[in-house]
C-alpha atoms as a PDB file:
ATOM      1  CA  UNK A   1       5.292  13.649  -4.429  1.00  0.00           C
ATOM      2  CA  UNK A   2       2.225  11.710  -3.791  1.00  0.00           C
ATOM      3  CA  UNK A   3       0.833   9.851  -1.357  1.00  0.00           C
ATOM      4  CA  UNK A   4      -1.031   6.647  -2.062  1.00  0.00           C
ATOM      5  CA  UNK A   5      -3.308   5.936   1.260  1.00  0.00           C
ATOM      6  CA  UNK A   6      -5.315   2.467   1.627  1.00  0.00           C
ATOM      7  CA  UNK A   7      -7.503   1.477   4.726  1.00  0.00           C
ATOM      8  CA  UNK A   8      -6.820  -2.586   4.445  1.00  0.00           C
ATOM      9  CA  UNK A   9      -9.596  -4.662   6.791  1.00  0.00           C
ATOM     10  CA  UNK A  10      -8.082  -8.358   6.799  1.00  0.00           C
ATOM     11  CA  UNK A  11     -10.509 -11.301   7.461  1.00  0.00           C
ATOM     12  CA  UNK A  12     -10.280 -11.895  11.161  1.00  0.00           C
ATOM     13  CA  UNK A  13      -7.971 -14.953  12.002  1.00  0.00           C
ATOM     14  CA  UNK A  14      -5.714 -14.189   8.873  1.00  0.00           C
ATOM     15  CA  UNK A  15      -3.630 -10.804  10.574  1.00  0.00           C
ATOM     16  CA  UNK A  16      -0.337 -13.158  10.625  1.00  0.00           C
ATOM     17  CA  UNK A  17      -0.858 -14.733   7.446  1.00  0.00           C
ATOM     18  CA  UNK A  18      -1.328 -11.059   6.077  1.00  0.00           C
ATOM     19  CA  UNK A  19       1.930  -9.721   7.275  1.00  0.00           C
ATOM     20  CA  UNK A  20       3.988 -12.422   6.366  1.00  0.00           C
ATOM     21  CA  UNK A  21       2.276 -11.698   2.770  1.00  0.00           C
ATOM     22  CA  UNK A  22       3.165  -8.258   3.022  1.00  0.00           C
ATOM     23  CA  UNK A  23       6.530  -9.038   3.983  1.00  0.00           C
ATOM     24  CA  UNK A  24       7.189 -10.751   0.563  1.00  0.00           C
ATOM     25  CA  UNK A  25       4.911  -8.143  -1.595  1.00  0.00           C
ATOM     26  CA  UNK A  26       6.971  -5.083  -0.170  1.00  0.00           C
ATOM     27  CA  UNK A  27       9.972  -5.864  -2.273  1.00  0.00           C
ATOM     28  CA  UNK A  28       7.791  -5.925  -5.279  1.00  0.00           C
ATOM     29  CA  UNK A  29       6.194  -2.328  -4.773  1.00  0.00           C
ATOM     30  CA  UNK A  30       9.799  -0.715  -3.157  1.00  0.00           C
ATOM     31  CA  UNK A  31      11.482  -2.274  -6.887  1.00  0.00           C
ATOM     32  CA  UNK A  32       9.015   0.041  -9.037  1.00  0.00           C
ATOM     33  CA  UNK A  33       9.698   2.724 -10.885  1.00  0.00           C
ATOM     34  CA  UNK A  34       8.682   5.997  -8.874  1.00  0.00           C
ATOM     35  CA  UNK A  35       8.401   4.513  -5.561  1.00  0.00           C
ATOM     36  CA  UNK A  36       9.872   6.495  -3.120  1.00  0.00           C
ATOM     37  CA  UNK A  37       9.154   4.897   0.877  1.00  0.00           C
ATOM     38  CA  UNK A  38       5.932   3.276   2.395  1.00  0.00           C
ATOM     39  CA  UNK A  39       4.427   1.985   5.844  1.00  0.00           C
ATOM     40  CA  UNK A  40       1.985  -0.199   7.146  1.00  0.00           C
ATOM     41  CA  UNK A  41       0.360   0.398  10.033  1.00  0.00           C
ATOM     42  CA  UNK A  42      -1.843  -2.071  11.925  1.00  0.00           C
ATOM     43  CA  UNK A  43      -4.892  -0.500  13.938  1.00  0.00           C
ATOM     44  CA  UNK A  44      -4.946  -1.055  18.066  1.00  0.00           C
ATOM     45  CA  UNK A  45      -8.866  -0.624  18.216  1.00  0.00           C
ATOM     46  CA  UNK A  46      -9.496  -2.789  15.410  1.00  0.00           C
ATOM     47  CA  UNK A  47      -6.624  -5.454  14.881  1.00  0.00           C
ATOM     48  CA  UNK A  48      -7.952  -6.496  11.152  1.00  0.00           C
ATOM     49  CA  UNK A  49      -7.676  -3.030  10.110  1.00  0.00           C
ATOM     50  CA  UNK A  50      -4.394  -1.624   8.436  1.00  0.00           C
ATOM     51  CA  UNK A  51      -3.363   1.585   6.605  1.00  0.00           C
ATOM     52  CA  UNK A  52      -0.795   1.141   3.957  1.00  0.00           C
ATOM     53  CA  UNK A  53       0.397   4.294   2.853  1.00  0.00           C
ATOM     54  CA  UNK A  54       3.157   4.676   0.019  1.00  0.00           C
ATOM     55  CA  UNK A  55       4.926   8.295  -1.630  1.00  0.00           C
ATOM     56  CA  UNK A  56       5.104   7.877  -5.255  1.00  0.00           C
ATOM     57  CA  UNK A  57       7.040  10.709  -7.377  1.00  0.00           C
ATOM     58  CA  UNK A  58       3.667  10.798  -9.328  1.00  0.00           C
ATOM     59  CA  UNK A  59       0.239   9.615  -9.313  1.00  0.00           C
ATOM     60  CA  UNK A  60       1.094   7.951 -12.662  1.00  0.00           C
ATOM     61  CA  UNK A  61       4.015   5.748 -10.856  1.00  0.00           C
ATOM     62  CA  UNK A  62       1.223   4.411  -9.294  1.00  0.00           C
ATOM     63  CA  UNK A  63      -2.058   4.256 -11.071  1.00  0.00           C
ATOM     64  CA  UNK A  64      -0.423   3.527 -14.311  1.00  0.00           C
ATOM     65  CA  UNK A  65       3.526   1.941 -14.467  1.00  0.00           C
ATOM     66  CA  UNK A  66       2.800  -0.636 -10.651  1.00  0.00           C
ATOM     67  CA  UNK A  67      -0.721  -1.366 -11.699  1.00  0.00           C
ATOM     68  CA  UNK A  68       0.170  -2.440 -15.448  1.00  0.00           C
ATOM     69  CA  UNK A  69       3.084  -3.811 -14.232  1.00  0.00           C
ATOM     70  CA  UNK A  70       3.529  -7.589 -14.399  1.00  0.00           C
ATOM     71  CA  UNK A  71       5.094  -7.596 -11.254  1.00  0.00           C
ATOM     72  CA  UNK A  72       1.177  -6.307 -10.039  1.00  0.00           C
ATOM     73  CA  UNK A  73      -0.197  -9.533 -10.840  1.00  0.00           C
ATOM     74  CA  UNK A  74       2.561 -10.697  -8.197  1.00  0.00           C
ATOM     75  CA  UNK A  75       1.526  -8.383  -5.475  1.00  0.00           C
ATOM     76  CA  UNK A  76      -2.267  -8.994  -6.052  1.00  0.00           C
ATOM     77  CA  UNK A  77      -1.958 -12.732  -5.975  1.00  0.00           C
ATOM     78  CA  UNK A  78      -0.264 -12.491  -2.655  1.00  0.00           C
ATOM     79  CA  UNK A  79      -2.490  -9.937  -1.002  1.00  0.00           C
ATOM     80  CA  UNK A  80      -5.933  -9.271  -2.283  1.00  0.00           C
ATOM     81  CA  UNK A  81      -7.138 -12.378  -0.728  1.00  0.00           C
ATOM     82  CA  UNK A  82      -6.803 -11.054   2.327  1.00  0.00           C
ATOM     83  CA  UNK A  83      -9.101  -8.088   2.044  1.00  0.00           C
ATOM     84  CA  UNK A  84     -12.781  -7.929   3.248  1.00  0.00           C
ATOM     85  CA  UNK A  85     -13.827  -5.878   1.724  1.00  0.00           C
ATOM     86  CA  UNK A  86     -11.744  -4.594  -1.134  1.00  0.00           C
ATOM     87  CA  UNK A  87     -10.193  -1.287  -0.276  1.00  0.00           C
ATOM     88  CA  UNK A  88     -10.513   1.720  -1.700  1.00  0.00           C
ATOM     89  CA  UNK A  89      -7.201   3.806  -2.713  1.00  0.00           C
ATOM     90  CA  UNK A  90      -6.862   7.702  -2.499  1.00  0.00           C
ATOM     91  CA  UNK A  91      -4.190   9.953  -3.710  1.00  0.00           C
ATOM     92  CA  UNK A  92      -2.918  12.613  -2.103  1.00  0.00           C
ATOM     93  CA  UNK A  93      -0.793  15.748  -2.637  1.00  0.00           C
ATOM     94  CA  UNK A  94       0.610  18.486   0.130  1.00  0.00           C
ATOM     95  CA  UNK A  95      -0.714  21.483   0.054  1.00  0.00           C
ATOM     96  CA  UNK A  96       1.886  23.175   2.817  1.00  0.00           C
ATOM     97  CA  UNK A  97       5.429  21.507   3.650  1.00  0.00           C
ATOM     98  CA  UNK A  98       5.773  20.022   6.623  1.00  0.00           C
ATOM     99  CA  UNK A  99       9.318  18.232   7.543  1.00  0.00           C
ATOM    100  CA  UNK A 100       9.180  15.244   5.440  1.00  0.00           C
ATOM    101  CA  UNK A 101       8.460  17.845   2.608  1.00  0.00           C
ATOM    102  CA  UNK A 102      11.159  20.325   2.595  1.00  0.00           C
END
Protein backbone atom coordinates (compact mmCIF):
# COMPACT_ATOMS: atom_id res chain seq x y z
CA UNK A 1 0.00 0.00 0.00
CA UNK A 2 0.94 3.53 -0.47
CA UNK A 3 0.42 6.53 0.97
CA UNK A 4 -0.17 9.67 -1.04
CA UNK A 5 0.59 12.77 1.51
CA UNK A 6 -0.22 16.55 0.39
CA UNK A 7 0.33 19.71 2.65
CA UNK A 8 -2.79 21.91 1.06
CA UNK A 9 -2.40 25.93 2.16
CA UNK A 10 -5.93 27.44 1.07
CA UNK A 11 -6.13 31.24 0.36
CA UNK A 12 -7.22 32.75 3.61
CA UNK A 13 -11.05 33.60 3.62
CA UNK A 14 -11.79 30.54 1.27
CA UNK A 15 -11.38 27.47 4.29
CA UNK A 16 -15.38 26.92 3.93
CA UNK A 17 -15.56 27.24 0.36
CA UNK A 18 -12.63 24.60 0.31
CA UNK A 19 -14.36 21.98 2.30
CA UNK A 20 -17.52 22.14 0.78
CA UNK A 21 -15.26 21.54 -2.53
CA UNK A 22 -13.72 18.73 -0.98
CA UNK A 23 -16.88 17.38 0.06
CA UNK A 24 -17.99 16.94 -3.63
CA UNK A 25 -14.29 15.93 -5.01
CA UNK A 26 -14.04 13.00 -2.36
CA UNK A 27 -16.49 10.85 -4.21
CA UNK A 28 -14.47 11.29 -7.29
CA UNK A 29 -11.01 10.08 -5.77
CA UNK A 30 -12.89 7.19 -3.25
CA UNK A 31 -14.62 5.86 -7.05
CA UNK A 32 -10.97 5.18 -8.55
CA UNK A 33 -9.47 2.29 -9.25
CA UNK A 34 -6.87 1.43 -6.37
CA UNK A 35 -8.10 3.75 -3.84
CA UNK A 36 -8.26 2.28 -0.70
CA UNK A 37 -9.33 5.20 2.37
CA UNK A 38 -8.20 8.92 2.80
CA UNK A 39 -8.41 11.95 5.37
CA UNK A 40 -8.19 15.47 5.51
CA UNK A 41 -7.00 17.12 8.19
CA UNK A 42 -7.23 20.87 8.81
CA UNK A 43 -4.22 22.49 10.84
CA UNK A 44 -5.13 24.31 14.48
CA UNK A 45 -1.95 26.64 14.27
CA UNK A 46 -2.49 27.55 10.83
CA UNK A 47 -6.29 27.29 9.78
CA UNK A 48 -5.44 27.58 5.78
CA UNK A 49 -3.24 24.71 6.06
CA UNK A 50 -4.54 21.04 5.41
CA UNK A 51 -2.96 17.58 4.95
CA UNK A 52 -4.79 15.29 2.66
CA UNK A 53 -3.47 12.01 2.89
CA UNK A 54 -4.88 8.97 0.74
CA UNK A 55 -3.61 4.81 0.69
CA UNK A 56 -3.50 3.74 -2.80
CA UNK A 57 -2.80 -0.17 -3.54
CA UNK A 58 0.06 1.31 -5.75
CA UNK A 59 1.84 4.36 -6.58
CA UNK A 60 0.60 3.77 -10.16
CA UNK A 61 -3.27 3.97 -8.88
CA UNK A 62 -2.28 7.23 -8.25
CA UNK A 63 0.32 8.87 -10.37
CA UNK A 64 -0.91 7.19 -13.43
CA UNK A 65 -4.86 5.62 -13.63
CA UNK A 66 -6.54 9.14 -11.07
CA UNK A 67 -4.24 11.58 -12.74
CA UNK A 68 -5.07 10.44 -16.49
CA UNK A 69 -8.31 9.88 -15.47
CA UNK A 70 -11.07 12.08 -16.88
CA UNK A 71 -12.69 12.14 -13.77
CA UNK A 72 -9.11 14.24 -12.68
CA UNK A 73 -10.07 17.04 -14.72
CA UNK A 74 -13.26 16.93 -12.33
CA UNK A 75 -11.37 16.98 -9.12
CA UNK A 76 -8.85 19.67 -10.35
CA UNK A 77 -11.53 22.02 -11.54
CA UNK A 78 -13.11 21.88 -8.16
CA UNK A 79 -10.02 22.18 -6.02
CA UNK A 80 -6.84 23.54 -7.41
CA UNK A 81 -8.18 26.96 -7.20
CA UNK A 82 -8.00 26.89 -3.86
CA UNK A 83 -4.32 26.30 -3.38
CA UNK A 84 -1.64 29.01 -2.67
CA UNK A 85 0.69 27.78 -3.50
CA UNK A 86 0.38 24.58 -5.44
CA UNK A 87 1.25 21.63 -3.30
CA UNK A 88 3.65 19.32 -3.62
CA UNK A 89 2.68 15.40 -3.41
CA UNK A 90 4.93 12.62 -1.81
CA UNK A 91 4.57 8.94 -1.82
CA UNK A 92 5.12 6.86 0.76
CA UNK A 93 5.65 3.17 1.63
CA UNK A 94 5.99 1.35 5.33
CA UNK A 95 8.94 0.17 6.14
CA UNK A 96 7.70 -1.73 9.62
CA UNK A 97 3.86 -2.63 10.26
CA UNK A 98 2.21 -0.84 12.55
CA UNK A 99 -1.73 -1.63 13.22
CA UNK A 100 -3.27 -0.24 10.21
CA UNK A 101 -0.64 -2.50 8.40
CA UNK A 102 -1.04 -5.94 9.59
Amino acid sequence: MILEVAILNIFAGQESDFEHSFAEAQTIIASTKGYVRHELKRCIEKPSRYLLLVHWDTLEDHTEGFRNSPEYQNWKALLHRYYDPFPEVEHYQSVSAGADDI
